[in-house]
C-alpha atoms as a PDB file:
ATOM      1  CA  UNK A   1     -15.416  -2.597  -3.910  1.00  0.00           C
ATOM      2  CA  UNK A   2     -13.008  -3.410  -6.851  1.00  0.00           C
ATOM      3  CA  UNK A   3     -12.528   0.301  -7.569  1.00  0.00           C
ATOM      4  CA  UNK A   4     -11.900   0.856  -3.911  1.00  0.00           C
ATOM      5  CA  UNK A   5      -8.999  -1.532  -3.892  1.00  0.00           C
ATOM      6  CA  UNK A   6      -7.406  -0.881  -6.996  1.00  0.00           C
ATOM      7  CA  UNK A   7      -7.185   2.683  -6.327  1.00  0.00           C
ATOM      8  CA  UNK A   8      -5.675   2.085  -2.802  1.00  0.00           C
ATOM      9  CA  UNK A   9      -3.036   0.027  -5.006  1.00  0.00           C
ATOM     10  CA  UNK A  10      -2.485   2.969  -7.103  1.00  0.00           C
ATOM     11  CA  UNK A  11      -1.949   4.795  -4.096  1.00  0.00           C
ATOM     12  CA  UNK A  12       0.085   2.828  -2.492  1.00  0.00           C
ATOM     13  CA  UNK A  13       2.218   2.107  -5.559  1.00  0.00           C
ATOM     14  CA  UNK A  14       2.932   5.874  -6.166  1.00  0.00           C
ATOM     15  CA  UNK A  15       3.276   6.672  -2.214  1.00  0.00           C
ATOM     16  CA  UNK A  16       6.543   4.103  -2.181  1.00  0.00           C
ATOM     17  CA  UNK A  17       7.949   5.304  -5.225  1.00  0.00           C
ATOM     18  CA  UNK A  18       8.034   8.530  -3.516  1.00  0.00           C
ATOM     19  CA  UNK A  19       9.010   7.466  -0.203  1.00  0.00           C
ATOM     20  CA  UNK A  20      12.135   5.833  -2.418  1.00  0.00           C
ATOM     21  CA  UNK A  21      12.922   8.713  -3.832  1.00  0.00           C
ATOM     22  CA  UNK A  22      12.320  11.160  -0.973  1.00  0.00           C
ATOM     23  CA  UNK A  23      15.665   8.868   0.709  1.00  0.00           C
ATOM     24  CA  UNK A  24      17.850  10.968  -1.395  1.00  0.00           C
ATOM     25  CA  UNK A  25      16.892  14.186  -0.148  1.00  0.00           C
ATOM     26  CA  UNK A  26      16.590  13.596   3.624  1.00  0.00           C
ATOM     27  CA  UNK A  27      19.494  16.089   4.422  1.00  0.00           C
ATOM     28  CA  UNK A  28      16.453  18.579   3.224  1.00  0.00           C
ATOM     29  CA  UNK A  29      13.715  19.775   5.746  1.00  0.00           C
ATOM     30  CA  UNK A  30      11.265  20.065   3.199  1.00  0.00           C
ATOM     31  CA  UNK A  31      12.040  16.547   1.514  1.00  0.00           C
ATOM     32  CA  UNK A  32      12.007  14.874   5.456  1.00  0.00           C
ATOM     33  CA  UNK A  33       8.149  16.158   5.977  1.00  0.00           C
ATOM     34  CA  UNK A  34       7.481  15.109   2.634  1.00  0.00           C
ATOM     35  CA  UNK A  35       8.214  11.439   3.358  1.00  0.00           C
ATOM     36  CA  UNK A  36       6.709  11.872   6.560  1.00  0.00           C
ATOM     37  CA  UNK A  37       3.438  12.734   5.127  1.00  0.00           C
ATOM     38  CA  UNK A  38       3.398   9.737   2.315  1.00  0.00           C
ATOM     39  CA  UNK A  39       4.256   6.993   5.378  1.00  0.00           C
ATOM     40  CA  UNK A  40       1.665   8.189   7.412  1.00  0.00           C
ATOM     41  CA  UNK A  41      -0.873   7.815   4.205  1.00  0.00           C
ATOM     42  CA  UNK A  42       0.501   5.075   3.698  1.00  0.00           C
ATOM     43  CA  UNK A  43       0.105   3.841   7.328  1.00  0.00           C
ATOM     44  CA  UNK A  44      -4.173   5.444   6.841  1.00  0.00           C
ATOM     45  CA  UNK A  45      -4.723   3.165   3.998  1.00  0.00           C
ATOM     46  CA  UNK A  46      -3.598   0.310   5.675  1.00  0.00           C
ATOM     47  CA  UNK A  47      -5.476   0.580   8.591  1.00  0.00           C
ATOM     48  CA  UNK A  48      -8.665   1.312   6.118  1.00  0.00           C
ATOM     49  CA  UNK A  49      -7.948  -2.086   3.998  1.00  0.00           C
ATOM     50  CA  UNK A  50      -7.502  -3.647   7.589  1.00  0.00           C
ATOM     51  CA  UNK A  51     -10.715  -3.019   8.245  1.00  0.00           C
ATOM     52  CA  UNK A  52     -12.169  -4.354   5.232  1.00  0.00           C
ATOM     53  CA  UNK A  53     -10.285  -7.622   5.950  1.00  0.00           C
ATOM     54  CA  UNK A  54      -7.382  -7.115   3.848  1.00  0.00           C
ATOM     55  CA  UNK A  55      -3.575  -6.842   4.328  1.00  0.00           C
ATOM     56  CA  UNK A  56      -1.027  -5.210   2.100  1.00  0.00           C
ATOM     57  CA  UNK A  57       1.730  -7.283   1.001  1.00  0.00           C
ATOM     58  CA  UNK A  58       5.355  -5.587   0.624  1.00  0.00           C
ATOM     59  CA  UNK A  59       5.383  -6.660  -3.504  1.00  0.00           C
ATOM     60  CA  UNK A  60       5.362  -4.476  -5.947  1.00  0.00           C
ATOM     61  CA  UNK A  61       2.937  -4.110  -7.404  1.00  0.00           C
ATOM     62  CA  UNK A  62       1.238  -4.651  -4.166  1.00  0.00           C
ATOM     63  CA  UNK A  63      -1.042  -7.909  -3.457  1.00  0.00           C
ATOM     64  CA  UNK A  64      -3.554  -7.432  -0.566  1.00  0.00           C
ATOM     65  CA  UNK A  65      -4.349 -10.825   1.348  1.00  0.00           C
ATOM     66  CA  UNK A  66      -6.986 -12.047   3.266  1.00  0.00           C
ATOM     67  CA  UNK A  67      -6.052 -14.235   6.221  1.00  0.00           C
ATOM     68  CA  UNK A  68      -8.032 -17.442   7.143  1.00  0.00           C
ATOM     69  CA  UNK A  69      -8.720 -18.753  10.510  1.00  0.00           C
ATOM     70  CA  UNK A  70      -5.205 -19.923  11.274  1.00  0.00           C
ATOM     71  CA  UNK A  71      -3.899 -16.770  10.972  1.00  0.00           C
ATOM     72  CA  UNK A  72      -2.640 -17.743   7.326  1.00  0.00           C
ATOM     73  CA  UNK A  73      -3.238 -15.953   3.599  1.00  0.00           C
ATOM     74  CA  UNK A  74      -6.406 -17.434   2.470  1.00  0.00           C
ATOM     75  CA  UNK A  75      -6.669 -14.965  -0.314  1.00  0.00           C
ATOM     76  CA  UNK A  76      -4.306 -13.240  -2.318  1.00  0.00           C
ATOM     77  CA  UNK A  77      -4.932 -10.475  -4.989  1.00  0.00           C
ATOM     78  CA  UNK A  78      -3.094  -8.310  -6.914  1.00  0.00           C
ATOM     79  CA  UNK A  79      -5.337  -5.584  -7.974  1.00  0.00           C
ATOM     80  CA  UNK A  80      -3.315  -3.581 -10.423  1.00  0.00           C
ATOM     81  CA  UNK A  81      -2.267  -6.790 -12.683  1.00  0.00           C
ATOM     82  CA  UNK A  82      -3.631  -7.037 -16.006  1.00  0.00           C
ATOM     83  CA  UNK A  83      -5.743 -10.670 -14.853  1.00  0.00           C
ATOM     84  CA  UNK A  84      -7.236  -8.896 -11.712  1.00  0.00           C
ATOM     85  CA  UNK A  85     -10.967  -8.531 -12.137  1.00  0.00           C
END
């Protein structure tokens, strides 16, 4: 699963650098889809690591948490820094 979740990082990572940079050029039809199309992946791979148990922080890189039975991070990982296993 550590694959898995370090690629979603990745993704995630280079989906809001995009997103960033797409702000620039909303004025442009084509640059307005664009964005459109990385929030909803970005929206899909949330609602994949949801159902895993996990929950994307708003960091950067990103940490993904796992909540405990109060509702409350139990677990927090950052899969793209250089300690992650």
């Amino acid at each position: 699963m550590l694959p898995l979740l370090r690629s979603y990082a990745r993704e995630i990572v280079e989906r809001r650098h995009r997103v960033l940079e797409l702000r620039v050029e909303l004025a442009s039809s084509p640059g307005a889809i664009e964005r459109g199309h990385h929030l909803n992946e970005l929206r899909r791979i949330e609602r994949e690591l949801e159902r895993m148990g996990w929950y994307v922080g708003e960091e950067e890189p990103p940490y993904f948490y796992r909540l405990g039975k109060d509702g409350e991070p139990e677990l927090a990982w950052a899969p793209l820094a250089q300690n992650a296993v």
